[in-house]
Protein backbone atom coordinates (compact mmCIF):
# COMPACT_ATOMS: atom_id res chain seq x y z
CA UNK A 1 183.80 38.51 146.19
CA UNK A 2 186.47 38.88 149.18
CA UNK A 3 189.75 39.40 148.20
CA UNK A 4 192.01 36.28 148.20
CA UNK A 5 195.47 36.32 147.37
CA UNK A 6 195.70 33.14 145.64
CA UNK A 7 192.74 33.87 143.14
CA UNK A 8 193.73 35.35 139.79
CA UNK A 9 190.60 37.45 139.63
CA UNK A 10 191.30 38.76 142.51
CA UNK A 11 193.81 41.17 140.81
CA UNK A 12 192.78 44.20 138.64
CA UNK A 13 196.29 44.75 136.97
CA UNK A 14 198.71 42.46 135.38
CA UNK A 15 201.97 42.65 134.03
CA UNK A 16 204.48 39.78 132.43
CA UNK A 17 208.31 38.63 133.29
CA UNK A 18 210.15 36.24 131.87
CA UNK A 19 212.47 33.41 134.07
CA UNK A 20 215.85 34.12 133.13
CA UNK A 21 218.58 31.42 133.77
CA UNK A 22 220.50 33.69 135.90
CA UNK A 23 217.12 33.77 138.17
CA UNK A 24 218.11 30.11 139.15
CA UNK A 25 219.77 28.78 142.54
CA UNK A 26 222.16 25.74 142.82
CA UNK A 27 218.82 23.71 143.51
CA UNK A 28 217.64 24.27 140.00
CA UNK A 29 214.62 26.78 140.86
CA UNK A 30 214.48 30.48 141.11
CA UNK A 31 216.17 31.89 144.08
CA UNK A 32 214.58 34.50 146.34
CA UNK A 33 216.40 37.69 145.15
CA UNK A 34 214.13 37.16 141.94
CA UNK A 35 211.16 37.38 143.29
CA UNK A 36 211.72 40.35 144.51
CA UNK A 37 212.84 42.15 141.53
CA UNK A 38 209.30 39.90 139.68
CA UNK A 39 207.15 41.98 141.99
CA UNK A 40 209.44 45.27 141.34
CA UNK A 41 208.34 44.74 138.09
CA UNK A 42 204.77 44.73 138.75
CA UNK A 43 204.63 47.31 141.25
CA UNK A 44 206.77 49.94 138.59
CA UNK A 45 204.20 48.88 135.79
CA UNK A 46 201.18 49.33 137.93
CA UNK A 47 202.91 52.66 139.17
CA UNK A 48 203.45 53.79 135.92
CA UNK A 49 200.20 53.44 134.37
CA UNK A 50 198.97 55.91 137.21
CA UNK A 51 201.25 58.57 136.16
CA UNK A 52 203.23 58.28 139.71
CA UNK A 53 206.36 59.41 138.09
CA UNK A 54 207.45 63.04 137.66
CA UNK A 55 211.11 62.07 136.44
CA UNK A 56 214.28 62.35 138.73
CA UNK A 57 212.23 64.53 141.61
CA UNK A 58 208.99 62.34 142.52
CA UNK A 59 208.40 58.70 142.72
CA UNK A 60 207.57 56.25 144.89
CA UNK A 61 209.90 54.96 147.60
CA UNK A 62 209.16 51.19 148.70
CA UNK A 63 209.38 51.22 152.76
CA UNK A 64 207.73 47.78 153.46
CA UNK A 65 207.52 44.59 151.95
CA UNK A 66 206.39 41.27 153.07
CA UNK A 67 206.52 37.94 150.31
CA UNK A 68 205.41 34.29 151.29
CA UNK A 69 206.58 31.42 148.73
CA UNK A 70 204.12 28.93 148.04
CA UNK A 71 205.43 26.82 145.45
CA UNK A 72 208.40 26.50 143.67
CA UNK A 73 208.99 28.15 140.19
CA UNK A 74 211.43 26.91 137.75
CA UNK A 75 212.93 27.25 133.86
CA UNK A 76 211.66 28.29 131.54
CA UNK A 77 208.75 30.15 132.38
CA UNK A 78 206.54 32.88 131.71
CA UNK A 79 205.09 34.24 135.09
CA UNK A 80 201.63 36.42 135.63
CA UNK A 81 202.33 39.52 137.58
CA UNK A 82 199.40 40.29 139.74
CA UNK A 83 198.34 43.83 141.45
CA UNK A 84 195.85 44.83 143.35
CA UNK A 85 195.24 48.09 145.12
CA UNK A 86 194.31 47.58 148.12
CA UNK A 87 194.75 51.00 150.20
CA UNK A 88 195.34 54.64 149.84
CA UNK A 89 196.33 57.01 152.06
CA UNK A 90 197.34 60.62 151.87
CA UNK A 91 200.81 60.22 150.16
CA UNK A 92 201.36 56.28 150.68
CA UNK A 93 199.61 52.97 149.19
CA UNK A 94 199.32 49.78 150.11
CA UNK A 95 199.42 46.67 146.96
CA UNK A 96 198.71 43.27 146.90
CA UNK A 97 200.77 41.38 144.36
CA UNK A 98 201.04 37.31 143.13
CA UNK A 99 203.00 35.66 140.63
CA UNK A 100 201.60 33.00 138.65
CA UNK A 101 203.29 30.82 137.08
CA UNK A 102 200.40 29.15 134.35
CA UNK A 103 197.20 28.82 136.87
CA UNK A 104 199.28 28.13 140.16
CA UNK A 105 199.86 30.79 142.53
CA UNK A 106 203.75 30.65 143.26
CA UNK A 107 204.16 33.50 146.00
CA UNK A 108 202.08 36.61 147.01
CA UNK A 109 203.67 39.57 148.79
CA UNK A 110 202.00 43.34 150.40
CA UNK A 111 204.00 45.88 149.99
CA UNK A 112 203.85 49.72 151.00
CA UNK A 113 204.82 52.10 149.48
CA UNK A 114 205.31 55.70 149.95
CA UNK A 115 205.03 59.30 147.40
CA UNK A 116 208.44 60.52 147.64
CA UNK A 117 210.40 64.00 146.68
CA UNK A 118 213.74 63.49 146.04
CA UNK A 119 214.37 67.21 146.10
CA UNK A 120 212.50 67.83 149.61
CA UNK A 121 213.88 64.20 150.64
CA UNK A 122 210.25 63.62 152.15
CA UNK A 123 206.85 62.49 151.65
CA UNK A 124 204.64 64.16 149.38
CA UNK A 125 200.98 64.11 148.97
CA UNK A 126 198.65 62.80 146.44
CA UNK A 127 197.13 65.23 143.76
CA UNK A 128 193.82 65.11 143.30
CA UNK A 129 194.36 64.22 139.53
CA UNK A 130 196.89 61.06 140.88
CA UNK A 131 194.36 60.10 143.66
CA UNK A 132 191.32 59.83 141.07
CA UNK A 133 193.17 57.49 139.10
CA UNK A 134 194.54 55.29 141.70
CA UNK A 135 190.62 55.46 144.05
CA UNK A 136 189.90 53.83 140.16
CA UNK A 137 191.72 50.57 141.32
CA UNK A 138 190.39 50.55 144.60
């Protein structure tokens, strides 16, 4: 099956966020800064349950991101959190990500995103051990 962005099973990890009322905009539906911090959320879960966290001195550092909004999400809801790996290089990756709110496909987004050393203040490769677990998403 080709990958499509609007497809559930299109995405091999999920996570869950909640609509808070401070999400909403004077129109009465979440603003844009919250969608944003709904795919943080999904991007630091699926980052997180690959081990790409060594504490304070390695992470990941998010140096792209593009989001389209496709339909309007509102309060109260309880949103689907979509990721899919779609690319690995030598120290960055590249994710798909959708929100769902219920079956409908509210927004999708690619981001990139980049193994970072705070202490070196540069890129940093893969392991072998963190590469064999994210190639397991691919």
């Amino acid at each position: 099956m080709a990958f499509d962005p609007i497809i559930q099973g299109s995405y091999r990890f999920w996570a869950t966020e909640h609509v808070r009322f401070a999400d909403l905009d004077r129109l009465g539906h979440v603003n844009n800064k919250a969608y944003t911090i709904y795919y943080e959320t999904a991007r630091v879960n699926f980052m997180a349950a690959c081990n790409l966290s060594d504490g304070l001195h390695a992470g990941m550092a998010l140096v792209r991101l593009e989001l389209d909004y496709r339909k309007e999400i509102r309060y109260p809801a309880t949103l689907k959190l979509g990721v899919k790996l779609c690319r690995v290089g030598n120290s960055s990756l590249t994710l798909a990500c959708a929100i769902f709110d219920g079956d409908v496909c509210s927004s999708t987004s690619m981001a990139i995103a980049v193994r970072f050393d705070s202490q070196a203040r540069a890129s940093k490769p893969f392991t072998p051990a963190e590469r064999k677990v994210l190639e397991s998403y691919l």
